[in-house]
N, C-alpha and C. Protein backbone atom coordinates (compact mmCIF):
# COMPACT_ATOMS: atom_id res chain seq x y z
N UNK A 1 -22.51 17.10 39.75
CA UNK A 1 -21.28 16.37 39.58
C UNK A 1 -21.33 15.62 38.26
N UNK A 2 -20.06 15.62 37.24
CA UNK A 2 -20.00 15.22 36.03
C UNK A 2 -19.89 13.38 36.23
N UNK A 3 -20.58 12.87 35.51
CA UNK A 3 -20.55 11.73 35.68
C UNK A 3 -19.25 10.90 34.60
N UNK A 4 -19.05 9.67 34.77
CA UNK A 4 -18.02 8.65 33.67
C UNK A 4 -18.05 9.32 32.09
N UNK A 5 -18.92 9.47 31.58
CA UNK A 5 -19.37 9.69 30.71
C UNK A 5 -19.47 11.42 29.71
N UNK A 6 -19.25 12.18 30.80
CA UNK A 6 -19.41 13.42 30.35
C UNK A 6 -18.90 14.24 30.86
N UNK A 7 -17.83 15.24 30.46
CA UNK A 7 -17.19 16.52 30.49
C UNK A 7 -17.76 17.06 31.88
N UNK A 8 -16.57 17.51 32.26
CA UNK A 8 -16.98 18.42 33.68
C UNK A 8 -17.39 19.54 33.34
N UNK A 9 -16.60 19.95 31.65
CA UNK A 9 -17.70 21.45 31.68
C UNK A 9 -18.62 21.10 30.62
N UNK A 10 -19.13 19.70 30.46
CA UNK A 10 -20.69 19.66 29.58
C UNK A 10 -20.39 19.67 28.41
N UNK A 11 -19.10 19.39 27.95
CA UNK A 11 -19.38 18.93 26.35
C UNK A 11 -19.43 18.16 25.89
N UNK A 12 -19.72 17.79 24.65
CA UNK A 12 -19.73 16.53 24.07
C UNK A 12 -18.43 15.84 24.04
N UNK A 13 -17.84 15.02 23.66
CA UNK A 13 -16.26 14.10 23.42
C UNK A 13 -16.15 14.83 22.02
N UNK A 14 -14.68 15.01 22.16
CA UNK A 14 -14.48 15.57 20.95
C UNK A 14 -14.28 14.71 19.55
N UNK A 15 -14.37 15.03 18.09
CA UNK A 15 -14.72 13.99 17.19
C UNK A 15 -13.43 14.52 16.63
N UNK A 16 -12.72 13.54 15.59
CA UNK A 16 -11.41 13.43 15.39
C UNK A 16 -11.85 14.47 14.28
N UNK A 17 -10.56 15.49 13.99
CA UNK A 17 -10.50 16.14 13.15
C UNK A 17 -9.35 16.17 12.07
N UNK A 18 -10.13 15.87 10.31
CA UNK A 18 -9.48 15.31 9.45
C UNK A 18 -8.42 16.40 9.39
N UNK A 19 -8.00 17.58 9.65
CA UNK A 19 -6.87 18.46 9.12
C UNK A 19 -5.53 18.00 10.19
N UNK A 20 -5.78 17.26 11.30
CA UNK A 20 -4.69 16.79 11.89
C UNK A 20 -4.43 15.06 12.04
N UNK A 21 -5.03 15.24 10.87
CA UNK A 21 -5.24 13.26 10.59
C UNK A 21 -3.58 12.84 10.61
N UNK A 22 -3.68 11.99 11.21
CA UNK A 22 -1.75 11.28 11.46
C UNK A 22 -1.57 10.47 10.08
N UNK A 23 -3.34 10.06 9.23
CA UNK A 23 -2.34 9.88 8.33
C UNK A 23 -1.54 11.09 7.41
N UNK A 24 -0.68 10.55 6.96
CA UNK A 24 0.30 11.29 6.23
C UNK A 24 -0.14 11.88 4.37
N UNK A 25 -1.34 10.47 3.82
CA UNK A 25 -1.45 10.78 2.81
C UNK A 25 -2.53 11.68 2.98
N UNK A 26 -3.60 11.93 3.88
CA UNK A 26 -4.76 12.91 3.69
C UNK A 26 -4.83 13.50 2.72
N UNK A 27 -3.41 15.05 2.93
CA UNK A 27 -3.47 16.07 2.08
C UNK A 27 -3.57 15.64 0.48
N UNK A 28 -2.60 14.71 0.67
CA UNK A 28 -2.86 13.75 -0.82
C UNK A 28 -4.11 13.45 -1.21
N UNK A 29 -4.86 13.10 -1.20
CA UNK A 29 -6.26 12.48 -0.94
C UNK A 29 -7.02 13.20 -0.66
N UNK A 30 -7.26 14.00 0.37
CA UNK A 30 -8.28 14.90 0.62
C UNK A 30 -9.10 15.57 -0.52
N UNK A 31 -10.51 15.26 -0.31
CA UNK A 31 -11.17 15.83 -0.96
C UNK A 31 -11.48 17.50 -0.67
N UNK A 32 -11.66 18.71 -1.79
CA UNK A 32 -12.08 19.75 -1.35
C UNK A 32 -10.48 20.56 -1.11
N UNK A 33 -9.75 20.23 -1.51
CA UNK A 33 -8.01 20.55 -0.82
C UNK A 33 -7.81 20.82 -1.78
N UNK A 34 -7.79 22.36 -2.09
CA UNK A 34 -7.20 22.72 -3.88
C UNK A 34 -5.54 22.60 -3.63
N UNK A 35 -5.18 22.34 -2.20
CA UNK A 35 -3.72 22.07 -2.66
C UNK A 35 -3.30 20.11 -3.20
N UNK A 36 -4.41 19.66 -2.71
CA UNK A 36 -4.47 17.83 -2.66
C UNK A 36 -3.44 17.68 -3.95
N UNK A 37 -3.98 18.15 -5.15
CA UNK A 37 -3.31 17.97 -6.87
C UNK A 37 -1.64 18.58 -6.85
N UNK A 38 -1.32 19.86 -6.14
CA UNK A 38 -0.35 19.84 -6.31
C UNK A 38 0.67 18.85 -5.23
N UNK A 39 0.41 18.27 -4.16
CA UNK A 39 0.84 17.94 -3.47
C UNK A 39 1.02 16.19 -4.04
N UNK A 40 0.14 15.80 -4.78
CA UNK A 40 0.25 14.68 -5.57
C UNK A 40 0.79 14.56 -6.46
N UNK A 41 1.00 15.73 -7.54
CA UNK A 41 2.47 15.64 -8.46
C UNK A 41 3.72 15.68 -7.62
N UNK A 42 3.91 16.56 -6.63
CA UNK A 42 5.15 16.10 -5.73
C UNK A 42 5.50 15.19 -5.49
N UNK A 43 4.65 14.30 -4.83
CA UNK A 43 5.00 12.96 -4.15
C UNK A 43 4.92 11.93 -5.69
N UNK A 44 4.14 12.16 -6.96
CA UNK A 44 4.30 11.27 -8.10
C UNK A 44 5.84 11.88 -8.51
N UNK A 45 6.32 12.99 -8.59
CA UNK A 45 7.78 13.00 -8.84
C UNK A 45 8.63 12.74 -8.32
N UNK A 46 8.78 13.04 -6.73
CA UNK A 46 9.75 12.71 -5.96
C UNK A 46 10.28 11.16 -6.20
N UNK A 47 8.59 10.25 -6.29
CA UNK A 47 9.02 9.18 -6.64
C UNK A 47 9.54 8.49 -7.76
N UNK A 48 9.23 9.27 -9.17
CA UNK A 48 9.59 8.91 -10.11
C UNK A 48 11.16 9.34 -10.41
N UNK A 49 11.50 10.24 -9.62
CA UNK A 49 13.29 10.52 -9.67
C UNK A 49 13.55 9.51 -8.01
N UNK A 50 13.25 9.00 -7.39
CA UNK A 50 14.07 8.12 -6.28
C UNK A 50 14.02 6.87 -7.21
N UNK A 51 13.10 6.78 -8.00
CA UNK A 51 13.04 5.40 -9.32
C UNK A 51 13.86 6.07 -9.83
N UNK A 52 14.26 6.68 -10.64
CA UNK A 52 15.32 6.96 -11.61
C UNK A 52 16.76 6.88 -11.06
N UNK A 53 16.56 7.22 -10.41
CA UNK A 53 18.07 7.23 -8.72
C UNK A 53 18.36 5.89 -9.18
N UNK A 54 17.62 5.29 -8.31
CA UNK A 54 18.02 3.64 -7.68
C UNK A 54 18.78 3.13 -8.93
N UNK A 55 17.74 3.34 -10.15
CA UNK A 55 18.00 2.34 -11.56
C UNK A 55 19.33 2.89 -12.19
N UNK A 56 19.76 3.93 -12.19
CA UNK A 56 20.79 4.48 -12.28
C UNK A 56 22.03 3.86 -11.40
N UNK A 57 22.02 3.87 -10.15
CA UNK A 57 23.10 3.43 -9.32
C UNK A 57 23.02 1.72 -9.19
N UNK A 58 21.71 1.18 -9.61
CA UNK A 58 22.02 -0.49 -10.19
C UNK A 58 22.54 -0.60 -11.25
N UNK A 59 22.50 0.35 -12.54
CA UNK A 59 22.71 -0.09 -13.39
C UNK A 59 24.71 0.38 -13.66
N UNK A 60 24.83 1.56 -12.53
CA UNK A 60 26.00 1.83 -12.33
C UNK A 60 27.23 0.79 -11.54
N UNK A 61 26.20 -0.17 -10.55
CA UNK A 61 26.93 -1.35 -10.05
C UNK A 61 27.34 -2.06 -10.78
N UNK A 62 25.89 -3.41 -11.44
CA UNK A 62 26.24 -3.77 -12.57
C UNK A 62 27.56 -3.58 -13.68
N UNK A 63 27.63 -2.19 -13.98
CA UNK A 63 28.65 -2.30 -15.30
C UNK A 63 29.63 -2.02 -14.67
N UNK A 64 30.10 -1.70 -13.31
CA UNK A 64 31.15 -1.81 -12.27
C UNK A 64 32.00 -3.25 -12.30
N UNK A 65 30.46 -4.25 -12.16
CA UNK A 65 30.48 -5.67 -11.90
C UNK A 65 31.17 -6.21 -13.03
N UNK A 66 30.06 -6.07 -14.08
CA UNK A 66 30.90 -6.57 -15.09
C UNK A 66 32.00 -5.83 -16.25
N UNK A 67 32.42 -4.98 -15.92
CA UNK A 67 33.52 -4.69 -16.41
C UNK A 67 34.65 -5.15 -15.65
N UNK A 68 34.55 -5.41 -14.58
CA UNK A 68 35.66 -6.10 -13.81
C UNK A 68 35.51 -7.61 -14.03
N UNK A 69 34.70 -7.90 -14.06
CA UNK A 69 34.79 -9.63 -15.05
C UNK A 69 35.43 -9.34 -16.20
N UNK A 70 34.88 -8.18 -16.94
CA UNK A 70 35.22 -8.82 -18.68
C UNK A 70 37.24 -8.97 -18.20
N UNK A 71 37.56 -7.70 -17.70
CA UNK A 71 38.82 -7.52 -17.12
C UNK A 71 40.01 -8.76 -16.82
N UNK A 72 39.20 -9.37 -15.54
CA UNK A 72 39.48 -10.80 -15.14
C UNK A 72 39.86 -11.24 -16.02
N UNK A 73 38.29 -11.59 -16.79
CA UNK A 73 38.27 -13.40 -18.10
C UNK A 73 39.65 -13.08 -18.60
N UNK A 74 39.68 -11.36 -19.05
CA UNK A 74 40.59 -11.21 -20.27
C UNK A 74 42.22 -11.54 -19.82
N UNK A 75 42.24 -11.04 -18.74
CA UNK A 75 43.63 -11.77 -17.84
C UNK A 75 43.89 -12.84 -17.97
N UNK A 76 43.11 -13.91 -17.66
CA UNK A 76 43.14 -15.09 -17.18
C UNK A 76 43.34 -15.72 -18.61
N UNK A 77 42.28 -15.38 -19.39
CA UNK A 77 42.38 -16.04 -20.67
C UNK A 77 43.32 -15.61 -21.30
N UNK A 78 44.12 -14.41 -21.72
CA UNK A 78 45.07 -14.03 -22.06
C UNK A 78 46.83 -15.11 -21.52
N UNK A 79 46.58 -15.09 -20.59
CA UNK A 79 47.92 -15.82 -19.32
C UNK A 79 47.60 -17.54 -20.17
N UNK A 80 46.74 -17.83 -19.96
CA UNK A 80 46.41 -19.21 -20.41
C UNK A 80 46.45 -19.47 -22.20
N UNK A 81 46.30 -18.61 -22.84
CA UNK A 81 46.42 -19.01 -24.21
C UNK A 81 47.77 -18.81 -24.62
N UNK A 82 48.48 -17.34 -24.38
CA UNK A 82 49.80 -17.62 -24.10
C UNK A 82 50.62 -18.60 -23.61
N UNK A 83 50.58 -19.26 -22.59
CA UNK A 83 51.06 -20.39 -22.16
C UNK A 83 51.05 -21.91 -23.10
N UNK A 84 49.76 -21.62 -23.37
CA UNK A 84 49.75 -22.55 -24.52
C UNK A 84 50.48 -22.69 -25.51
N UNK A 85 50.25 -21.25 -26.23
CA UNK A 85 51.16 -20.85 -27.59
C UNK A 85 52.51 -21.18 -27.24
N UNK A 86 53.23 -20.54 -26.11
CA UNK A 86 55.03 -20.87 -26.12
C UNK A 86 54.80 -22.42 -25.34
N UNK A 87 54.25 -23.48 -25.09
CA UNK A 87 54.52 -24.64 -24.94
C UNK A 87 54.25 -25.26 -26.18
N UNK A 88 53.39 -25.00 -26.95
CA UNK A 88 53.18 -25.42 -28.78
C UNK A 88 54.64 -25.24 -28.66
N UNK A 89 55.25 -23.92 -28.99
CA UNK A 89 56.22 -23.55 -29.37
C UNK A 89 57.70 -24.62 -28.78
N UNK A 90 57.79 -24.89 -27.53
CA UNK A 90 58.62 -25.40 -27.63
C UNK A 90 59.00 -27.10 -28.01
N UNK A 91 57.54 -27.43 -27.88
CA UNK A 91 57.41 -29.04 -28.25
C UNK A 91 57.71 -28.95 -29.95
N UNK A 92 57.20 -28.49 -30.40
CA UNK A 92 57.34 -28.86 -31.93
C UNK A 92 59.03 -27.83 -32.45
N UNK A 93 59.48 -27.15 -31.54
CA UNK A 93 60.85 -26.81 -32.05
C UNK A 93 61.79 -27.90 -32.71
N UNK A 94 63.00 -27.31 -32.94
CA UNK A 94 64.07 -28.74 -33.75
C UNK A 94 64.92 -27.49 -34.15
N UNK A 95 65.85 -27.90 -34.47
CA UNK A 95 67.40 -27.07 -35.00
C UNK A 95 66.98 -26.12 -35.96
N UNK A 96 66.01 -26.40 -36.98
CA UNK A 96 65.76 -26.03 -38.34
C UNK A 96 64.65 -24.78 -38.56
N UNK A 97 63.81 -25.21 -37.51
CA UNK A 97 62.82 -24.09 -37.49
C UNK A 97 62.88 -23.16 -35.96
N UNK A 98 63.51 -23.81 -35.21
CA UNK A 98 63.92 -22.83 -33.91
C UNK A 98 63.78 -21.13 -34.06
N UNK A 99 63.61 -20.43 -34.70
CA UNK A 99 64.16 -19.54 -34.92
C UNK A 99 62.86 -18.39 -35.70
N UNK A 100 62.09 -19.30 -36.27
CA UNK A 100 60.86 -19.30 -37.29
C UNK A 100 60.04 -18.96 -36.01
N UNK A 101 60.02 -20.56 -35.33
CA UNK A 101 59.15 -20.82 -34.46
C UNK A 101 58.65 -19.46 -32.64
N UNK A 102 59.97 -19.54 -32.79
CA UNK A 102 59.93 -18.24 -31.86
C UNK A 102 59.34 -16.86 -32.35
N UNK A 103 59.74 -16.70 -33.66
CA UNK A 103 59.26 -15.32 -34.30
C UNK A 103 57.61 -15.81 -34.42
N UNK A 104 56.73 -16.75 -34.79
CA UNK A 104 56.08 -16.97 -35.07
C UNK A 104 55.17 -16.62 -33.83
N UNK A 105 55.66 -17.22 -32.47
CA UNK A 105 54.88 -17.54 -31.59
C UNK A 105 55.00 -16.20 -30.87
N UNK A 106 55.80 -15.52 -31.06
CA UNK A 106 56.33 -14.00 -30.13
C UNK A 106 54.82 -13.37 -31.12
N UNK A 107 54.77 -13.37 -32.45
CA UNK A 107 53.94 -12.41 -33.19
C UNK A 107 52.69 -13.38 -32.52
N UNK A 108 52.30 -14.23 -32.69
CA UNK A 108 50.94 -14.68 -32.24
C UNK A 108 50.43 -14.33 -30.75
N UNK A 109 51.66 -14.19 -29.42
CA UNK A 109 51.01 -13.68 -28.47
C UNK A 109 50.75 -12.31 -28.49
N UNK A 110 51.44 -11.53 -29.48
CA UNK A 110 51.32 -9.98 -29.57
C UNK A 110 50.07 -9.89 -30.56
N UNK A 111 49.33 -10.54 -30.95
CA UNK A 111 48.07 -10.60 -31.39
C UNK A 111 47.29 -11.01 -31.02
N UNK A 112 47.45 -11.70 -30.16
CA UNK A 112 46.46 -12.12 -29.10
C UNK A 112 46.00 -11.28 -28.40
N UNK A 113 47.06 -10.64 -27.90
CA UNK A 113 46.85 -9.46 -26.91
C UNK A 113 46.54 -8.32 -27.21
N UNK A 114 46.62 -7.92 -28.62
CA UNK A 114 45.97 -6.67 -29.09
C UNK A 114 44.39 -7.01 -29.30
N UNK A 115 44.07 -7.99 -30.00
CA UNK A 115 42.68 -8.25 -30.56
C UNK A 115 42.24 -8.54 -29.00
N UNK A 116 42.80 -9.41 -27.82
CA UNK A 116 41.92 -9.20 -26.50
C UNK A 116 41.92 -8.07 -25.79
N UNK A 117 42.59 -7.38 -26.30
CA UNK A 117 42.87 -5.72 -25.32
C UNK A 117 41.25 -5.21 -26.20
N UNK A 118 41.40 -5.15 -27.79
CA UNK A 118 40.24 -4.26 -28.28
C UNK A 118 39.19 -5.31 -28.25
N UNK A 119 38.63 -5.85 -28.16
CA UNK A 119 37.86 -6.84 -27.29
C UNK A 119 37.22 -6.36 -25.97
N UNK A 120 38.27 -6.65 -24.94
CA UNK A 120 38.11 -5.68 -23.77
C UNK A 120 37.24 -4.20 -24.10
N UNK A 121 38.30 -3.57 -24.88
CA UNK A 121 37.96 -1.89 -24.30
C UNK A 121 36.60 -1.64 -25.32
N UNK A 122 36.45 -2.27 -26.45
CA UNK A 122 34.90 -2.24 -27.05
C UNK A 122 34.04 -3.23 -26.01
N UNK A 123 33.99 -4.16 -25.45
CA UNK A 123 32.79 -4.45 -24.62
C UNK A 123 32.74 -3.63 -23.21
N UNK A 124 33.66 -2.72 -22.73
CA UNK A 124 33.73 -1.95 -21.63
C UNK A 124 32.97 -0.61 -22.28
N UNK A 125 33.55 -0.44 -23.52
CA UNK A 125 33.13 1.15 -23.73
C UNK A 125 31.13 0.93 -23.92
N UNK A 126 31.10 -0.62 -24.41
CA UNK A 126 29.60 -0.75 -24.45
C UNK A 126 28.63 -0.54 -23.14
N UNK A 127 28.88 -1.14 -22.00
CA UNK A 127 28.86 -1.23 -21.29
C UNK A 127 28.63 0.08 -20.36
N UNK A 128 29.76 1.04 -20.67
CA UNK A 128 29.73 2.29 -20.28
C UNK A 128 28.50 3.23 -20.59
N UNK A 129 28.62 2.80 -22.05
CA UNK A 129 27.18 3.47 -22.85
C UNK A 129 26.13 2.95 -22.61
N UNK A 130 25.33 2.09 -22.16
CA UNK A 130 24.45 1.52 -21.50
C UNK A 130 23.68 2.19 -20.01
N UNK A 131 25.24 2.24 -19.54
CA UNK A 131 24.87 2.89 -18.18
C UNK A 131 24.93 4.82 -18.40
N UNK A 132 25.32 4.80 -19.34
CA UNK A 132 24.82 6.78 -19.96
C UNK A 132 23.26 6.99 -20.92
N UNK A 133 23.07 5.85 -21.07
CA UNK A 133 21.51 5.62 -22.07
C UNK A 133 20.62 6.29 -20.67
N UNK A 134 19.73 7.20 -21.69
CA UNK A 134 19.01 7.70 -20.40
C UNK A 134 17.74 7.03 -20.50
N UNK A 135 17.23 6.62 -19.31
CA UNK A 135 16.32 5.69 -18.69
C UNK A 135 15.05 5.98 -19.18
N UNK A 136 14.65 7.02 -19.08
CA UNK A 136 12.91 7.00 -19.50
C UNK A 136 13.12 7.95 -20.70
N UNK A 137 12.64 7.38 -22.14
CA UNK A 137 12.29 8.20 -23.12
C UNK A 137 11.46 9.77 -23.26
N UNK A 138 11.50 10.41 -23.66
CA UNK A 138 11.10 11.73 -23.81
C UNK A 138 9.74 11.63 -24.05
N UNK A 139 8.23 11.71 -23.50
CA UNK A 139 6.65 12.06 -24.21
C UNK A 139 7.64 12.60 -25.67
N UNK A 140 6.35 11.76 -26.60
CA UNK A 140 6.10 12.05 -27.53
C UNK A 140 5.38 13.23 -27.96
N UNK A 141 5.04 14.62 -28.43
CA UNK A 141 3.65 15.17 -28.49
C UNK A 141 3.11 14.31 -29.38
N UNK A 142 1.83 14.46 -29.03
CA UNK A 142 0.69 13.94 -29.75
C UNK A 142 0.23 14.98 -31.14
N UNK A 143 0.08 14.22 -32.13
CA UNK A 143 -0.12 15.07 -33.28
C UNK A 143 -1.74 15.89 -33.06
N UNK A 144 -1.71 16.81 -33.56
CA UNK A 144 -3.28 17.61 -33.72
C UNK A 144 -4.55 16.99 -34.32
N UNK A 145 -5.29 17.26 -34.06
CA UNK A 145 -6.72 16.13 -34.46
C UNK A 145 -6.74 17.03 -36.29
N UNK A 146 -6.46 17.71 -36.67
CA UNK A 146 -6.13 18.29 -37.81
C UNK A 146 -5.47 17.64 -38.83
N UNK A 147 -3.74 17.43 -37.85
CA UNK A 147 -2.77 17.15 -38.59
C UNK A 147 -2.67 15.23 -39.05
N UNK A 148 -3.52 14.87 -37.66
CA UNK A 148 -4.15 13.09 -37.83
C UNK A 148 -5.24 13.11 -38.38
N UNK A 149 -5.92 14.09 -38.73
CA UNK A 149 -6.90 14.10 -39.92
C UNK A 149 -6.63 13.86 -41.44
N UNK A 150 -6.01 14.52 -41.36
CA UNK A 150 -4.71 15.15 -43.20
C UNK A 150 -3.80 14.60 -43.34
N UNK A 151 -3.19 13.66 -42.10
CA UNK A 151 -2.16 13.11 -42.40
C UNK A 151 -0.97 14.15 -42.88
């Protein structure tokens, strides 16, 4: 009769075997695994494009974010300097320049609003280009032990 300790049919306890290891990185790691290397550029790329992902779709929020500010300010500040300009305009009017004064102040909000429109659409188009700049620079090749010889 098999006792606490030992197999009813007499074997030893079985010893954990590394090819069904739960961990996940083994194959990664494993020594002696001529697949270990390719299986480690996989997982170094996969991750280096889910990094490229992410930084891409932050940097796609971001200029989401703030292009809809620059947008705003330019509203807001636009509405408010105007307001200004035709209340200048009507305090300092009088019989004599009435007429000046309106032409004056009509051309100053229509310049306002062009120089804040291209304002706007050059810090948006920057902005845009920022988020099209591609993220990781190209390897350099390395020059030849020849050609860094000779210069």
């Amino acid at each position: 009769m098999a006792t606490n300790n030992q197999d009813i049919l007499g074997l030893g306890p079985l010893q954990p075997d590394p090819r069904f290891s739960p961990d996940p990185t083994f194959f990664l790691n494993g020594e002696g695994n001529a697949l270990s290397h390719d299986f480690s550029t996989i997982g170094e790329g996969t991750l280096r494009q889910k990094m490229v992902m992410d930084a891409i779709c932050n940097k796609a929020h971001h200029a989401i974010l703030s292009t809809s500010d620059l947008c705003v300010y330019a509203d807001t500040t636009f509405k408010e300097s105007s307001l200004e300009i035709a209340l200048a305009n009507k305090a300092a009017q009088n019989e004599c320049n009435a007429a000046y004064m309106e032409a004056f102040s009509h051309r100053l909000i229509q310049l306002n609003a062009r120089y804040m429109m291209g304002v706007l659409e050059v810090g948006a188009f920057k902005i845009v280009q920022e988020v099209n700049r591609q993220l990781l620079t190209p390897p350099q090749p390395q020059p030849s032990f020849l050609k860094r010889l000779l210069g």
